[in-house]
Protein backbone atom coordinates (compact mmCIF):
# COMPACT_ATOMS: atom_id res chain seq x y z
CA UNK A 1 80.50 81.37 111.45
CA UNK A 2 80.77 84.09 109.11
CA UNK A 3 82.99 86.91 109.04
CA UNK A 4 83.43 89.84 107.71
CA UNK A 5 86.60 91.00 106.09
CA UNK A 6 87.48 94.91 106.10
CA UNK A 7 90.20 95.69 102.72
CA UNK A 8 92.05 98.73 103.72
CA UNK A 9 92.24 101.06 101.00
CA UNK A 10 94.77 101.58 99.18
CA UNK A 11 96.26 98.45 99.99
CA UNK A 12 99.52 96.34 98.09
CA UNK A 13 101.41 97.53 95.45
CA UNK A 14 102.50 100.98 94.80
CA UNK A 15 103.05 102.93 91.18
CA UNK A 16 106.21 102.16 91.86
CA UNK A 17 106.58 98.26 92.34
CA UNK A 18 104.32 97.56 89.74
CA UNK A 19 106.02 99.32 87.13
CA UNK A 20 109.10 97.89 87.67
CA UNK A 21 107.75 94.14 87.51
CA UNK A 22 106.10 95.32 84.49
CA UNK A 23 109.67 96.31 83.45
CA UNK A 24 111.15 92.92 83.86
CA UNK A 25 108.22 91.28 82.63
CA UNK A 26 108.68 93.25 79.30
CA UNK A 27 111.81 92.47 79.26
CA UNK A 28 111.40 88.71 79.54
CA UNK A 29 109.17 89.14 76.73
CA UNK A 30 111.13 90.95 73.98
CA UNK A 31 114.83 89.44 74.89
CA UNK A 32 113.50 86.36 76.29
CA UNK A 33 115.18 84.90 79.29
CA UNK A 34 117.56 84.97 80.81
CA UNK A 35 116.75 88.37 81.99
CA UNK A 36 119.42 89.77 85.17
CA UNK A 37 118.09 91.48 88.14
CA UNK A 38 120.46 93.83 90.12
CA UNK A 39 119.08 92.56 93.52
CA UNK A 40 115.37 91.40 94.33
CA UNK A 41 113.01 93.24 92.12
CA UNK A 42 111.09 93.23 95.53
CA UNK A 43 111.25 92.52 98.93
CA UNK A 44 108.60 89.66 98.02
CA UNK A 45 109.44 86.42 98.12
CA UNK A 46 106.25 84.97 95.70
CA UNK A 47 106.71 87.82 93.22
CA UNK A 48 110.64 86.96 93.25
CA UNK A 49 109.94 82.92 92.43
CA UNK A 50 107.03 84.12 89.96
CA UNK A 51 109.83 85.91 87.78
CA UNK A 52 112.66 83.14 88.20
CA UNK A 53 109.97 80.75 87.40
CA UNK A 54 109.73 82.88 84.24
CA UNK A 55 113.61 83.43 83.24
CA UNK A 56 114.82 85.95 85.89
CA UNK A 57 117.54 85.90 87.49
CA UNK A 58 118.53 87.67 90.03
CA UNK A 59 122.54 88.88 91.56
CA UNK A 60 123.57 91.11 94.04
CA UNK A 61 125.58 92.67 91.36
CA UNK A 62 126.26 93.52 87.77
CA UNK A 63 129.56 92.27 87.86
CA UNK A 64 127.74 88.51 88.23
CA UNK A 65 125.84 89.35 84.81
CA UNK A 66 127.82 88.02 81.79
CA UNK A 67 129.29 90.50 79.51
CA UNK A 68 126.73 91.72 77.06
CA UNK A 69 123.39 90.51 79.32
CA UNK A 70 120.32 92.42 79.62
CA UNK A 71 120.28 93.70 83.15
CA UNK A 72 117.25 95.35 85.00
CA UNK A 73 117.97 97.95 88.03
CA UNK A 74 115.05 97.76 90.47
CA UNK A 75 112.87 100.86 91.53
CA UNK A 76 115.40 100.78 94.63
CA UNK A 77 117.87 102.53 92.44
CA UNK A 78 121.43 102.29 91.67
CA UNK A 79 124.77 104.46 92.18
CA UNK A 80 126.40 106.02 89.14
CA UNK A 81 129.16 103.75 89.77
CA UNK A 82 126.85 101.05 89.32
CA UNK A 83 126.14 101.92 86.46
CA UNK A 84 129.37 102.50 84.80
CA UNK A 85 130.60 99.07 85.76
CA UNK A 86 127.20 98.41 83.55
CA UNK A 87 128.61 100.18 80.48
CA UNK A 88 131.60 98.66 81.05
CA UNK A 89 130.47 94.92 80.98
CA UNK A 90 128.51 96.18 77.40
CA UNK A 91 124.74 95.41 79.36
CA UNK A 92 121.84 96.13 77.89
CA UNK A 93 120.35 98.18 80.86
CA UNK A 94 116.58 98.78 81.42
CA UNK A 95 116.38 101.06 84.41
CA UNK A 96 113.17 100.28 86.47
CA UNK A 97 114.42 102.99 89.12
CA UNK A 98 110.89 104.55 90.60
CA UNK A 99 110.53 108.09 89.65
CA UNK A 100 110.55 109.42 93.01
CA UNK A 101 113.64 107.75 93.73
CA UNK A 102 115.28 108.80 90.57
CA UNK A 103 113.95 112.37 91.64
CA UNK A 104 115.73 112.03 95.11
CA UNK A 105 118.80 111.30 93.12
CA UNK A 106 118.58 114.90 90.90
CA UNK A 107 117.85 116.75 94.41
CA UNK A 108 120.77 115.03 96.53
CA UNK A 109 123.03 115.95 93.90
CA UNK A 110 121.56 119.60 93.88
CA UNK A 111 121.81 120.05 97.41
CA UNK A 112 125.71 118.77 97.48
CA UNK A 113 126.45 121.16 94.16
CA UNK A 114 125.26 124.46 95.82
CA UNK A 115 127.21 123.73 98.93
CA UNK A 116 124.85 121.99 101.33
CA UNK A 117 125.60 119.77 103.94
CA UNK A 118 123.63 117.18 102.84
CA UNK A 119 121.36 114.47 105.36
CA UNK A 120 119.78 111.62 104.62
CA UNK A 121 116.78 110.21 106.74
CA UNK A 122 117.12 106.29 106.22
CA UNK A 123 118.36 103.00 107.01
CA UNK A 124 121.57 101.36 106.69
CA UNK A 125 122.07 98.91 104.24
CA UNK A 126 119.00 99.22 102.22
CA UNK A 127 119.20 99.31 98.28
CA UNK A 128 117.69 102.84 98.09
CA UNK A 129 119.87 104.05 100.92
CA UNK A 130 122.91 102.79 99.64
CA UNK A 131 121.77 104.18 95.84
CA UNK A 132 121.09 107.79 96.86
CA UNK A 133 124.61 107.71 99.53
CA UNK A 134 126.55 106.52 96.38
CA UNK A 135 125.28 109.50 94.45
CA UNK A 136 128.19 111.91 96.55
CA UNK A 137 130.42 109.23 97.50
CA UNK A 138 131.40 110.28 101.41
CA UNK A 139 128.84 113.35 100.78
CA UNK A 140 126.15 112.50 102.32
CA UNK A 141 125.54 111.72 106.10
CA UNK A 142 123.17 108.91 106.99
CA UNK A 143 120.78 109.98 109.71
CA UNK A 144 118.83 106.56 110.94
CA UNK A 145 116.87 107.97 114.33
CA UNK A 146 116.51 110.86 117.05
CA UNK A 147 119.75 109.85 118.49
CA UNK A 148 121.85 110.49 115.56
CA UNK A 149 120.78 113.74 114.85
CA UNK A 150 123.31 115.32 117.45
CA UNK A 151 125.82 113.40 115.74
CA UNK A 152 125.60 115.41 112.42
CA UNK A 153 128.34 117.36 111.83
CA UNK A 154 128.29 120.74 109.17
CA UNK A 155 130.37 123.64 108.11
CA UNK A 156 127.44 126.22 107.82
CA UNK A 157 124.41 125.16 110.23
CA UNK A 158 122.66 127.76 107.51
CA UNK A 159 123.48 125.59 104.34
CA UNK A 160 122.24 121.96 105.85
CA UNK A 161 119.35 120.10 103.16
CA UNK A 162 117.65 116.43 103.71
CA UNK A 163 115.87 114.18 101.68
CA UNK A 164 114.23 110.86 103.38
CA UNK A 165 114.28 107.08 102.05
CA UNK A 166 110.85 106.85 100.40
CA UNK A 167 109.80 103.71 101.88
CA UNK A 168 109.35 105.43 105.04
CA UNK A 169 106.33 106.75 106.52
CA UNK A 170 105.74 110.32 107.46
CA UNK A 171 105.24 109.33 111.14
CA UNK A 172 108.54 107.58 110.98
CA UNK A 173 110.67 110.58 109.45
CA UNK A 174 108.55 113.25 111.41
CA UNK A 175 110.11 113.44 114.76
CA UNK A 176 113.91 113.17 112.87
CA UNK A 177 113.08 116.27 110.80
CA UNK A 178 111.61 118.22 113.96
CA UNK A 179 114.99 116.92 115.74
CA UNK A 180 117.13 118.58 112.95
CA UNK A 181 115.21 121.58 112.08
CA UNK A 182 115.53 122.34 116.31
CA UNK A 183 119.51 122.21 115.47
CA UNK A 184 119.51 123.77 111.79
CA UNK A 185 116.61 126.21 111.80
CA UNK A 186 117.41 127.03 108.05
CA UNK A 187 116.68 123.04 106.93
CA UNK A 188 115.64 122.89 104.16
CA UNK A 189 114.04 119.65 102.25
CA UNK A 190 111.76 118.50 99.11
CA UNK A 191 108.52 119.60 98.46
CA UNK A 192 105.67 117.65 100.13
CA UNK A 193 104.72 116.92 96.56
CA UNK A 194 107.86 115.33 96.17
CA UNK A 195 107.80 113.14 98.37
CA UNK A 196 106.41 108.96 98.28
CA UNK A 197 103.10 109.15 99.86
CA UNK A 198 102.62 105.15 99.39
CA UNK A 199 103.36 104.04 102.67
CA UNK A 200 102.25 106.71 104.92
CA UNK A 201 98.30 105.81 102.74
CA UNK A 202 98.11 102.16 103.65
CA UNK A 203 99.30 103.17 107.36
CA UNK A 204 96.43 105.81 107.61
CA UNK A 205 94.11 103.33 105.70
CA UNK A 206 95.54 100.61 108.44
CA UNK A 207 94.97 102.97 111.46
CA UNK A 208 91.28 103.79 110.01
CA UNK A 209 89.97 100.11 110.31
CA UNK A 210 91.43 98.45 113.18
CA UNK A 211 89.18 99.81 115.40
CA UNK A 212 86.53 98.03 113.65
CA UNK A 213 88.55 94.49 113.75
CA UNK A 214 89.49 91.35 116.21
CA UNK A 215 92.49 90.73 113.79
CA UNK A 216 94.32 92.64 111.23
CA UNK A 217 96.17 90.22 108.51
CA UNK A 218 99.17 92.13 106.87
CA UNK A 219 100.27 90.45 102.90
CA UNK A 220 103.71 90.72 103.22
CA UNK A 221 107.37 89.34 103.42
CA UNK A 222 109.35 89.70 106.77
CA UNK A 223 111.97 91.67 105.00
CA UNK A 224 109.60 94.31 104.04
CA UNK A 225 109.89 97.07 106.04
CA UNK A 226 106.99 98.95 104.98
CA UNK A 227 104.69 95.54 105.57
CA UNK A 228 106.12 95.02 108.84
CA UNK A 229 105.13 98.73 109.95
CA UNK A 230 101.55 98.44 108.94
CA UNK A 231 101.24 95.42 111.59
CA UNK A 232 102.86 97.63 113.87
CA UNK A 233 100.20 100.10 113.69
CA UNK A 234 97.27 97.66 114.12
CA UNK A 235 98.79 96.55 116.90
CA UNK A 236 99.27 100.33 118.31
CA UNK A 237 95.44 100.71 117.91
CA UNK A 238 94.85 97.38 120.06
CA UNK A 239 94.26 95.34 117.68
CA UNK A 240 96.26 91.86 116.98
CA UNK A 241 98.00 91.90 113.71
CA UNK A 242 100.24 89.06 112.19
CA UNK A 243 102.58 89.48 108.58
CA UNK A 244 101.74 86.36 105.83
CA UNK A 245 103.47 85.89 102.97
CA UNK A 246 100.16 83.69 101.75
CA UNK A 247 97.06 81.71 103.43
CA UNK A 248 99.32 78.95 104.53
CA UNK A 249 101.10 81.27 106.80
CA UNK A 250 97.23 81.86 108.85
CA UNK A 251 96.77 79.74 111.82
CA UNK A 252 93.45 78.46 112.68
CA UNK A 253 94.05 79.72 116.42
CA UNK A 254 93.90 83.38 114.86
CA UNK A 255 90.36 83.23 113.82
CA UNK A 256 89.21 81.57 117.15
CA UNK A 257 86.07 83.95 117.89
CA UNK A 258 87.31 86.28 115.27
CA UNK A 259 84.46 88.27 113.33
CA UNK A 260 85.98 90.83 111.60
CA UNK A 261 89.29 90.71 109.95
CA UNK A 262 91.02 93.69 108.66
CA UNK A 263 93.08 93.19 105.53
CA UNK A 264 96.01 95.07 104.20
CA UNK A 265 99.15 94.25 102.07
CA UNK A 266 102.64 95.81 102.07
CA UNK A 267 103.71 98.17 98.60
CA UNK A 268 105.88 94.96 97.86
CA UNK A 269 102.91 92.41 98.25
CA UNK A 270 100.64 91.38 95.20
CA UNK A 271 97.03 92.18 94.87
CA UNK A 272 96.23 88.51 94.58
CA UNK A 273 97.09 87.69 97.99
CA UNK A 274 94.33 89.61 99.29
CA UNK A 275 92.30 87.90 96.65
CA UNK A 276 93.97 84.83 98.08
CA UNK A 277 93.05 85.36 101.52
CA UNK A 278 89.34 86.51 101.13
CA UNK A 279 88.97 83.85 99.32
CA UNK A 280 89.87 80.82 101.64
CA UNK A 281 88.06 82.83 104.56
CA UNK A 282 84.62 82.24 102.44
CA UNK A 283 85.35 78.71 101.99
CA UNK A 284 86.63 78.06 105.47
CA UNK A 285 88.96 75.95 103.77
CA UNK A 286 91.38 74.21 106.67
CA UNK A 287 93.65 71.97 106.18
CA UNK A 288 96.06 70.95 109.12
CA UNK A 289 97.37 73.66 110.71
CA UNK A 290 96.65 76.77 108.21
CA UNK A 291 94.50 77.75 105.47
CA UNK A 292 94.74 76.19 102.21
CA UNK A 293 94.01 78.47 99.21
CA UNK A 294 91.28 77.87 97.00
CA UNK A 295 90.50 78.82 92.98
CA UNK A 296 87.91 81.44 93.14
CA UNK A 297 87.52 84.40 91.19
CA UNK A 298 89.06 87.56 93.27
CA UNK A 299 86.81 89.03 95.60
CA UNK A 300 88.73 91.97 96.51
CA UNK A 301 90.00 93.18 93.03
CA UNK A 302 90.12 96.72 92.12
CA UNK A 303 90.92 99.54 93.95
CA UNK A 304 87.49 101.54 95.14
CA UNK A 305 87.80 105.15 97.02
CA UNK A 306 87.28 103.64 101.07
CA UNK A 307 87.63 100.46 103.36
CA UNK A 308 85.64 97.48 101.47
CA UNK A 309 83.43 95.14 103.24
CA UNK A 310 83.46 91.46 102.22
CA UNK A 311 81.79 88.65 103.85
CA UNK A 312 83.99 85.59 103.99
């Protein structure tokens, strides 16, 4: 039976991600390995192996580096008292921190120098969460969903600023910055040009195809967040959506009377899965219980300007 696959556009990795793997990939080249990672480069579990397979290796933190060792920080980001412990160890630091990230750094800092009681739209324990909150030390006041907002406590309700963890959506932060702006009228945040649009594309791009599909395949790790959301909104359009990390995670029962698949990938998840995927759809490759991956030149490289049509 043939199907047809729909590639949401833009799908898999962001400016972001990519540069930083390029980063550590550089790095592996001119130093050669063994090349330390401050945590996972990211939330990918393939792109992680790829890079250990390669000479990386990767520690929760510098202090597990030898003295002297070339370290990378991931686009996450890092805490200046991150990287002092850095300087003091005598690393060789190549900072992969994304731009935006580093730019949410600058403003945070900003915001807490001319007096503002400073918010921060995010979740707990993530490495660009914990990054931007070490910028002001027991400055900055995490705000993680509706019901926290009437928890925020300030000195002057007219002096209150926000920034939002990047990896978030706009859907996802919307509703929190309505809730705040209804206490602190005088909020006051970044620039919409300032802010990571990443996400909230491949959820639109997501939202515009699953209309169209029986089954919406998501490239992705279960600890990406961002991946995990774009299943979510398949799934709020009707449409049933499962996370892969590759083809061996699709089961056969998926496809049963299947047509159209819809195909996305997380800002953590490589192009070549999708490649990967389209792939072993056209050769109807299966082999026990999932789909077995299959040399072929990529079928869904490149990036064009809507949803791409592919016939698997």
């Amino acid at each position: 039976m043939e199907v047809t696959v729909l590639l949401a556009v833009p799908r898999a990795f962001c400016a972001g991600v990519e540069r930083a793997i390029d980063m550590v990939e550089q790095a592996l080249r001119r130093y050669g390995p063994p090349v330390y990672v401050r945590r996972r480069i990211v939330h990918n579990a393939h792109v992680t192996a790829a890079l250990e397979a390669r000479g990386a290796i990767f520690v929760d933190e510098v202090g597990q580096a030898p003295d002297g060792a070339v370290v990378v920080f991931t686009a996450h980001g890092v805490a200046p008292a991150v990287r002092a412990e850095a300087a003091r160890r005598g690393h060789h630091v190549i900072d992969a921190t994304c731009p935006l990230v580093a730019r949410s750094h600058t403003e945070v800092r900003r915001y807490a120098a001319r007096g503002d009681t400073v918010l921060l739209i995010g979740h707990a324990g993530h490495d660009e969460v914990q990054g931007v909150l070490g910028q002001i030390p027991g400055g900055i006041q995490l705000v993680q969903d509706i019901a926290s907002v009437d928890e925020v406590l300030v000195e002057d309700p007219r002096r209150v600023s926000y920034l939002t963890q990047t990896t978030l959506a706009a859907d996802e932060t919307g509703e929190i910055i309505d809730e705040l702006r209804s206490r602190f009228p005088h909020l006051s945040g970044p620039d919409a040009g300032e802010v990571c649009s990443a996400t909230t594309e491949r959820e639109e791009a997501v939202a515009a195809i699953a209309g169209a599909c029986d089954l919406v395949l998501v490239g992705g790790s279960a600890g990406s967040s961002d991946s995990s959301r774009l299943a979510e909104v398949a799934r709020r359009h009707g449409t049933p959506a499962h996370l892969i990390e590759d083809v061996r995670d699709i089961r056969p029962e998926w496809l049963d009377g299947v047509r159209t698949v819809g195909l996305t990938a997380g800002v953590t998840a490589s192009p070549h899965l999708v490649d990967e995927v389209v792939a072993a759809l056209a050769s109807a490759r299966i082999s026990g219980s999932a789909l077995t991956p299959v040399p072929r030149p990529p079928a869904a490289g490149g990036t064009p300007a809507d949803s791409s049509r592919v016939h698997a």
